[in-house]
Protein backbone atom coordinates (compact mmCIF):
# COMPACT_ATOMS: atom_id res chain seq x y z
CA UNK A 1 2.62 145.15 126.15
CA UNK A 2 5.96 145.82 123.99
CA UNK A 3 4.90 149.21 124.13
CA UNK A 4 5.54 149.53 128.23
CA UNK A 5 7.99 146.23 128.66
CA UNK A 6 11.18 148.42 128.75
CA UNK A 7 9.71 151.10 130.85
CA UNK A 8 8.29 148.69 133.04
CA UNK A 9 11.83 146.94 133.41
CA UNK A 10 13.64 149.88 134.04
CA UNK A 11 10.91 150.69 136.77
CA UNK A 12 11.81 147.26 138.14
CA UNK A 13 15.42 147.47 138.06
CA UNK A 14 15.24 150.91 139.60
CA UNK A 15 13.49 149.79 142.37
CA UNK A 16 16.14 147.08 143.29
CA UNK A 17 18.48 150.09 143.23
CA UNK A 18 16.51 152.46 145.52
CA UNK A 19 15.57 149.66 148.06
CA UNK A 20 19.04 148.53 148.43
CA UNK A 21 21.11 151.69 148.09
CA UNK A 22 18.24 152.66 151.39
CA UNK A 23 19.95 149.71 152.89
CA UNK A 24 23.38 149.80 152.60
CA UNK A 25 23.67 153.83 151.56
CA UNK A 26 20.79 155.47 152.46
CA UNK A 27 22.53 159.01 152.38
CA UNK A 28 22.75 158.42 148.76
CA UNK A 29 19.12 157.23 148.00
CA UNK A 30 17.48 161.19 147.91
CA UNK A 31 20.14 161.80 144.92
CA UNK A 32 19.47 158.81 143.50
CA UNK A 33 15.88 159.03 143.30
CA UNK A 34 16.17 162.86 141.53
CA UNK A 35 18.78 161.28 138.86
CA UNK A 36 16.15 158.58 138.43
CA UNK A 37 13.06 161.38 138.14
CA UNK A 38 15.24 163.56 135.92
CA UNK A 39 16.44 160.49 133.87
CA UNK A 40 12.99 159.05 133.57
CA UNK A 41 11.82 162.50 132.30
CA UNK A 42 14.94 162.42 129.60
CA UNK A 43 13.63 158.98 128.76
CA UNK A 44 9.92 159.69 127.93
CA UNK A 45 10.77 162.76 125.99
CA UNK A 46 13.64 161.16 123.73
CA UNK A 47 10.83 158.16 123.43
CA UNK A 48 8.69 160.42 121.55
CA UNK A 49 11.38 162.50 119.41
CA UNK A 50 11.45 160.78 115.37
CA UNK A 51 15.21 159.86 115.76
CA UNK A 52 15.91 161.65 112.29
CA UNK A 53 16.18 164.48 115.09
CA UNK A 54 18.94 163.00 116.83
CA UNK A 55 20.64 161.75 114.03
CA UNK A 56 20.71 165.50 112.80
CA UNK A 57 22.09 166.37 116.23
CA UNK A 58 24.89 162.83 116.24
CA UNK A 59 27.94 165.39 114.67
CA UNK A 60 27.31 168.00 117.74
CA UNK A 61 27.23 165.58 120.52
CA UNK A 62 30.50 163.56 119.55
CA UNK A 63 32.37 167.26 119.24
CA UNK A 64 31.07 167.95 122.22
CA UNK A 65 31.93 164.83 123.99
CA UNK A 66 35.66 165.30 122.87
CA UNK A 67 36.04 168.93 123.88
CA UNK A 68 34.64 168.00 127.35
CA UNK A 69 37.34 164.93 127.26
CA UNK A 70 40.36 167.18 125.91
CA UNK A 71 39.18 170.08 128.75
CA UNK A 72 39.37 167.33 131.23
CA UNK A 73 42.52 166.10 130.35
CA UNK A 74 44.12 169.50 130.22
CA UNK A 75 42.40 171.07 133.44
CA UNK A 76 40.86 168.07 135.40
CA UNK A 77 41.53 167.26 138.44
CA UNK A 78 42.05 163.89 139.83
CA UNK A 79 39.35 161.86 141.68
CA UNK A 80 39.65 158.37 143.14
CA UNK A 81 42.98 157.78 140.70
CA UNK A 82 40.83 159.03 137.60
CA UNK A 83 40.33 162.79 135.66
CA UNK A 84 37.09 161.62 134.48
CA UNK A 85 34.73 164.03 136.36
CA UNK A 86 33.72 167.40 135.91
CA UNK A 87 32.84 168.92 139.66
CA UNK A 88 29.12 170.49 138.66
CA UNK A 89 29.09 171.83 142.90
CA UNK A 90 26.50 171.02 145.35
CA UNK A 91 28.21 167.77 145.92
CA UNK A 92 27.58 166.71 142.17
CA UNK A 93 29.73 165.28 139.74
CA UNK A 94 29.63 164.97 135.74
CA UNK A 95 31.53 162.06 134.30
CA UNK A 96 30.99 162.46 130.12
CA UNK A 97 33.03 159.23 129.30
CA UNK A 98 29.56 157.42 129.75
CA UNK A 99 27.78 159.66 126.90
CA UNK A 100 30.71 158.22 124.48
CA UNK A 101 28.96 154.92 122.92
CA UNK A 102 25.66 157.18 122.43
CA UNK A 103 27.95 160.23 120.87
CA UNK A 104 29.51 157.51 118.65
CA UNK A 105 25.92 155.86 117.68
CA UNK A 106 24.55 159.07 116.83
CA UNK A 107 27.40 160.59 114.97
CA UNK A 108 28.00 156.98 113.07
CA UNK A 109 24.90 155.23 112.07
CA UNK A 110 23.74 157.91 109.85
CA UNK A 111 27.07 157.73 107.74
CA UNK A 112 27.88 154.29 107.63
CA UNK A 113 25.10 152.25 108.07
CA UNK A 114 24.00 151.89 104.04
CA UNK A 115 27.88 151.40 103.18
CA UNK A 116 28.98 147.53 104.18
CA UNK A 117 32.16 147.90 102.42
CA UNK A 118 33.72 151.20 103.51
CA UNK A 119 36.42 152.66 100.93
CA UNK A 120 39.76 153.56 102.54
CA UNK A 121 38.66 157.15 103.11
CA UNK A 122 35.57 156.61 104.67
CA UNK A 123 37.00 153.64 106.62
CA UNK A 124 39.70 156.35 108.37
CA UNK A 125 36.85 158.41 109.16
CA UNK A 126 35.14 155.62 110.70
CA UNK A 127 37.94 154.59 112.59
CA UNK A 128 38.85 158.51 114.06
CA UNK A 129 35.18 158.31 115.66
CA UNK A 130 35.97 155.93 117.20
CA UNK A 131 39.30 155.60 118.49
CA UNK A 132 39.37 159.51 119.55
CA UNK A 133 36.78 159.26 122.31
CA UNK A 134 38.62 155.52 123.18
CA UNK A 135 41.94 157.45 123.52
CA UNK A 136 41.09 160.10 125.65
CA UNK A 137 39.00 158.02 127.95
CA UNK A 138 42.22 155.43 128.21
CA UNK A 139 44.40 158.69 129.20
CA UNK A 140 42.02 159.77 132.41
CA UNK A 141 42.78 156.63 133.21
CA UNK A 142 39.56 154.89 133.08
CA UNK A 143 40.27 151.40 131.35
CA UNK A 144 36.84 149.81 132.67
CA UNK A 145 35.01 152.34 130.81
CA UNK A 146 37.23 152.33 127.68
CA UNK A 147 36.96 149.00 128.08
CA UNK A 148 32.88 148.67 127.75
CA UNK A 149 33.15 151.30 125.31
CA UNK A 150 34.90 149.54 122.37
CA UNK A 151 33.58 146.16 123.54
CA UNK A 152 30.18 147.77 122.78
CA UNK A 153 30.46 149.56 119.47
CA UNK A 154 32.68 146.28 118.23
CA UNK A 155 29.04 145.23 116.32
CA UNK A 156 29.22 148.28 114.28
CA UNK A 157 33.26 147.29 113.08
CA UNK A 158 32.13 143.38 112.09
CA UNK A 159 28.82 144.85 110.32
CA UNK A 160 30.90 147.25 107.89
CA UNK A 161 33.26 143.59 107.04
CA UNK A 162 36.10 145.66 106.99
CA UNK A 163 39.17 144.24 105.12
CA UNK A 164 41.03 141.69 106.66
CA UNK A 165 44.35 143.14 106.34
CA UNK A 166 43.13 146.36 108.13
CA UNK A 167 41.98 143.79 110.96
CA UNK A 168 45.46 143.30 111.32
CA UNK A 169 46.31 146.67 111.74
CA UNK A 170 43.67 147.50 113.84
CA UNK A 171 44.98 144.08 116.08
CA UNK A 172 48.39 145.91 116.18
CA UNK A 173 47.29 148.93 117.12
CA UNK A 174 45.36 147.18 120.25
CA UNK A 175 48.49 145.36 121.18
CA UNK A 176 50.66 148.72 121.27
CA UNK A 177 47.78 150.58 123.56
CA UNK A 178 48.23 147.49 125.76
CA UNK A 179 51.99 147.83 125.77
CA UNK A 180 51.81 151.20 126.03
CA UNK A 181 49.20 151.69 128.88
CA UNK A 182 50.45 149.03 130.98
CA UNK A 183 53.85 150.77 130.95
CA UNK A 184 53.05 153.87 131.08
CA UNK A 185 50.02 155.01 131.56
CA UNK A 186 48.10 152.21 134.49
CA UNK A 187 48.96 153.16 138.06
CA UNK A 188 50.18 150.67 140.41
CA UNK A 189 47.17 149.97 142.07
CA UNK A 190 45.34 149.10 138.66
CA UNK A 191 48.07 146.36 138.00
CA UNK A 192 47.79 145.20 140.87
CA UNK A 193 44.21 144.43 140.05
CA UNK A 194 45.17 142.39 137.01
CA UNK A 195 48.26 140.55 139.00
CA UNK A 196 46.18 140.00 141.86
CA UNK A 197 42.98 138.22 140.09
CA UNK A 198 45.77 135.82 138.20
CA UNK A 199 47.11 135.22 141.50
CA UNK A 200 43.81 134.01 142.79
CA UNK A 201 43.68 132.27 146.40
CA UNK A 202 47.97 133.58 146.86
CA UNK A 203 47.35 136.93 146.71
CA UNK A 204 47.53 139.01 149.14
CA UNK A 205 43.74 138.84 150.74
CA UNK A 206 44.49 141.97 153.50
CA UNK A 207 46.07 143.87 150.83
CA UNK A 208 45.27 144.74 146.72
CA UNK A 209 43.21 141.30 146.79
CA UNK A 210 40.59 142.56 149.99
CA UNK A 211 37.79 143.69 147.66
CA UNK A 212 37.68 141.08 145.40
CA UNK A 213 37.32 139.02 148.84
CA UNK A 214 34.74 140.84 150.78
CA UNK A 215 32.70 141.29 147.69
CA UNK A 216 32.55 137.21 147.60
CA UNK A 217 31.97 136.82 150.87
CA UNK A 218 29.10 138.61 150.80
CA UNK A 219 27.37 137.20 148.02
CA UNK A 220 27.54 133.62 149.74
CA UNK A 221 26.49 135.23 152.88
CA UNK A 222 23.33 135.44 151.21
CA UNK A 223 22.66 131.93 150.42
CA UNK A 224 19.07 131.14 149.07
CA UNK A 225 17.15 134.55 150.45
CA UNK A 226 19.36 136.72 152.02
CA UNK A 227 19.95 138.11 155.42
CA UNK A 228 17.09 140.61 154.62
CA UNK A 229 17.33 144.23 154.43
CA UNK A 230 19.76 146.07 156.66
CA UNK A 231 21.23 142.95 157.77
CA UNK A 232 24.32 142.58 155.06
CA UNK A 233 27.26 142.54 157.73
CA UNK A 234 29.91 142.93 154.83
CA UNK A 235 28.16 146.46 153.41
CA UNK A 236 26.24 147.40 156.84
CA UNK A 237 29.45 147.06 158.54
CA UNK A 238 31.42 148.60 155.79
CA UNK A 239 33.91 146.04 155.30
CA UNK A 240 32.69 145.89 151.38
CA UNK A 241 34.50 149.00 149.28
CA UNK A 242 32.30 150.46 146.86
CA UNK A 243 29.11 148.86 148.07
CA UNK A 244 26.75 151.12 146.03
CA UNK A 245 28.55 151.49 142.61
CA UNK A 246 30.95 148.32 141.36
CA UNK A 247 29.96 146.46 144.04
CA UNK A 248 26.27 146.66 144.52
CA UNK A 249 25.86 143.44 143.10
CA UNK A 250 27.59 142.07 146.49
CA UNK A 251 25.76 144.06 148.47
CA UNK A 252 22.25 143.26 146.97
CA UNK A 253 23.46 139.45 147.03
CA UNK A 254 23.78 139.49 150.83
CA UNK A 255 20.94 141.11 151.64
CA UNK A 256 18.39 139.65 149.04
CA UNK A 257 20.01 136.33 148.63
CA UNK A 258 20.27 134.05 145.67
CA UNK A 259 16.53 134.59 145.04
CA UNK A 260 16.99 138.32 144.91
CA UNK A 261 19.76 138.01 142.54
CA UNK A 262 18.15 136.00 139.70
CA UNK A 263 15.03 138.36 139.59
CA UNK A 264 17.75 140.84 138.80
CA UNK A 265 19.48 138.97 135.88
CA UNK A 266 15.81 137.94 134.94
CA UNK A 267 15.35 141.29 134.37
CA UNK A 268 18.42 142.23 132.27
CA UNK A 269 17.73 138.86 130.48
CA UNK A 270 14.71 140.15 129.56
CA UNK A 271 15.51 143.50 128.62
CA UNK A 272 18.79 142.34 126.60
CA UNK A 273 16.41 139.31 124.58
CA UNK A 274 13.53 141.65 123.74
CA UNK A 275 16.06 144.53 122.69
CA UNK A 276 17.97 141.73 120.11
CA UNK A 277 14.73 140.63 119.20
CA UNK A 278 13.09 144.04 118.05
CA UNK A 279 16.94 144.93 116.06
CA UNK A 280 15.49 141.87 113.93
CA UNK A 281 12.30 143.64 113.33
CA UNK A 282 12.80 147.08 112.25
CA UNK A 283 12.90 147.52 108.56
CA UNK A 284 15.99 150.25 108.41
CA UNK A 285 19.43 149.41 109.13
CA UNK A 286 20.80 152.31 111.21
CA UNK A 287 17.64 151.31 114.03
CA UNK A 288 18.69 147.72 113.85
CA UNK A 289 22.14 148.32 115.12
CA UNK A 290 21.36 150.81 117.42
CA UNK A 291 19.34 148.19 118.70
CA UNK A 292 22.06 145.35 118.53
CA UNK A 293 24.23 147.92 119.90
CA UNK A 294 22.49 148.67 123.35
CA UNK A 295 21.95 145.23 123.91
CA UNK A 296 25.24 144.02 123.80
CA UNK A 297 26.49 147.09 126.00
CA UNK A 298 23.70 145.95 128.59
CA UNK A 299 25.15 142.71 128.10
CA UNK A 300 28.97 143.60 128.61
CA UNK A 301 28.21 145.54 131.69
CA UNK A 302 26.21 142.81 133.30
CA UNK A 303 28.61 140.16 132.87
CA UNK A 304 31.61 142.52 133.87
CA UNK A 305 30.09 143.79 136.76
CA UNK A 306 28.63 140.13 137.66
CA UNK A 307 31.97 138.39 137.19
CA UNK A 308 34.03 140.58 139.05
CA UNK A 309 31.50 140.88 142.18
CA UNK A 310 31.73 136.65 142.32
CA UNK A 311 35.47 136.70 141.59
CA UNK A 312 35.43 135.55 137.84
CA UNK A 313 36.65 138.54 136.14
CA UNK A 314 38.87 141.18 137.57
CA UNK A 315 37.79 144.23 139.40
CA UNK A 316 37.35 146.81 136.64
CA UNK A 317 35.08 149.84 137.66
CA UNK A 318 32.24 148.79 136.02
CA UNK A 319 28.92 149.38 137.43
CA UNK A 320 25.48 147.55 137.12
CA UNK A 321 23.31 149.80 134.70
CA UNK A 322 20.34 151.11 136.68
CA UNK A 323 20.78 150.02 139.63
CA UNK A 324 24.47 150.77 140.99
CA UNK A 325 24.44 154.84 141.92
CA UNK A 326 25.22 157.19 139.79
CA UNK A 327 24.22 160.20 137.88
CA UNK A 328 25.96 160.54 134.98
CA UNK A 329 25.60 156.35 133.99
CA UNK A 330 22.00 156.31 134.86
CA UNK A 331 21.20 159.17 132.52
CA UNK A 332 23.49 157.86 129.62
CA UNK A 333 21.77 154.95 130.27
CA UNK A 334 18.43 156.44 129.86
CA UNK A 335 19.04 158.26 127.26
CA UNK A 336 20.33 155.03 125.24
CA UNK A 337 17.27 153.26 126.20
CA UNK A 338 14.92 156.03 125.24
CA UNK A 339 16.17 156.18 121.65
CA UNK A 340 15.60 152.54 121.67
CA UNK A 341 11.98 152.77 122.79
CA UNK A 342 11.52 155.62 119.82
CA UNK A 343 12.86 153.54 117.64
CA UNK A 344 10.37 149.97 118.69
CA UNK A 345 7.30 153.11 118.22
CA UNK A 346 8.12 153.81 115.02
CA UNK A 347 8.91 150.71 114.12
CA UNK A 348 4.90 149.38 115.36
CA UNK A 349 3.14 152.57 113.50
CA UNK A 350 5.39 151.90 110.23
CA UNK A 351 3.94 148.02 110.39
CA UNK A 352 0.26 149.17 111.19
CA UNK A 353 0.41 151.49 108.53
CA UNK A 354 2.00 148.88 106.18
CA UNK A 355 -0.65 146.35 107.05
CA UNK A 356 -3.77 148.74 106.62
């Protein structure tokens, strides 16, 4: 059963997404369904690569994710406030912010994962993996996904029980991005975000504060289970923004209730508990963290994404992973979660073979 228990979640999950995007979007659900067959393809093939290959290839994909981020920054174009796509035509877009955490993994774990005290060289190394990708991704603008980025790869900083004093530095450095992108670099509209959320019931509900609103509204429209299936008001009606990515939560709320909702955080529970659990049971270090990794990324997204969609967190971009649409995070997302099902394989034959 541990075999099939994360393709079998990711089956379930997807089929929340199709259902509901053929409710509230269903001019999106044909694309959805080919990233999903192309994704699921990606998946069962990385499943059954030895991840010594994609170590080897870790160094290729992190230069590659930066050149894409530096070409963007000097040639993109801006889309919905952001230069964080690449137009690929035929009405399809390529975001490669979302391959950064997997870049980073790949490019990392090989290096640093036998070293837990890190000398000063190897340290700055460390530290340039990690804040180059953050950087760029910051500059698009695109703070929720810098945001789930660094949040995400945090585990890998505490492992390596880096120097105290360097925390410090590293603390500063955070404060001056902060300074520095609120001043300069967030748009109006994005502070507007964070000013509104403080303000809470006095801000302006017609205005910056309309989408936090409608999103609520339409989860407790759903009460215990739902108005059913092409009966959401607030996304049928279009009076929720962004009702298949950052707020799909809202939508699928409305229109499969409260019932609806906890079989989807069942399912992320699930998927987040048995990924901790196997980083426990693998016997090398650099498949445990990749493990601990993708499960607190899951686990950032969720509660982001969650939060924001019942008004406890402000609105940040974030989607729901496999479910909200979206090529370019459903593939990354993939892609992570078929390293991690290589990785539980190997794991299973390397204890058989142990045992016999």
């Amino acid at each position: 059963m541990k075999n099939w228990l994360i393709p079998l979640l990711i089956v379930g999950l997807g089929l929340m997404s199709l259902v509901t995007l053929a409710s509230v979007s269903p001019e999106l659900t044909q694309k959805q369904l080919l990233f999903f067959s192309l994704g699921g393809s990606i998946f069962w093939l990385i499943a059954h690569l030895p991840t010594q290959q994609w170590w080897r290839w870790g160094g290729w994909l992190w230069k590659t994710l930066v050149i894409l981020l530096l070409g963007l920054a000097v040639f993109g174009r801006v889309t919905r406030g952001a230069v964080a796509w690449i137009d690929l035509g035929w009405g399809l877009r390529f975001q490669p912010s979302q391959f950064a955490l997997l870049a980073l993994l790949l490019s990392v774990l090989p290096q640093y994962s036998q070293m837990r005290m890190l000398t000063d060289a190897a340290l700055l190394k460390l530290i340039i993996l990690f804040v180059t990708p953050l950087l760029l991704i910051l500059l698009q603008p695109d703070f929720g996904t810098g945001f789930l980025y660094a949040v995400s790869a945090l585990p890998l900083l505490i492992w390596q029980r880096i120097p105290k004093h360097y925390w410090r530095v590293f603390g500063l450095i955070v404060l001056a991005i902060v300074v520095v992108g609120w001043t300069m670099i967030l748009k109006p509209y994005q502070k507007l975000r964070l000013t509104s959320f403080l303000a809470g019931s006095q801000a302006d509900q017609s205005g910056v504060g309309y989408n936090a609103r409608q999103a609520l509204i339409a989860v407790g429209a759903g009460q215990l289970s739902g108005r059913g299936l092409g009966h959401g008001t607030q996304s049928q009606l279009r009076f929720l923004p962004e009702r298949q990515t950052d707020f799909i939560f809202a939508s699928l709320a409305e229109e499969w209730g409260l019932l609806g909702s906890l079989i989807v955080l069942a399912l992320y529970a699930t998927l987040i508990g048995f990924l901790l659990q196997q980083a426990t049971k693998t016997d090398q270090i650099q498949h445990g963290l990749f493990l601990l990794v993708t499960a607190v990324h899951f686990l950032s997204q969720v509660l982001v994404n969650v939060g924001m969609n019942i008004g406890l967190l402000p609105i940040t971009g974030i989607t729901l992973p496999l479910i909200s649409y979206g090529g370019s995070s459903l593939l990354a997302t993939l892609m992570l979660l078929g390293i991690a099902q290589s990785i539980i394989l190997q794991t299973k034959q390397r204890s058989h073979l142990h045992i016999s």
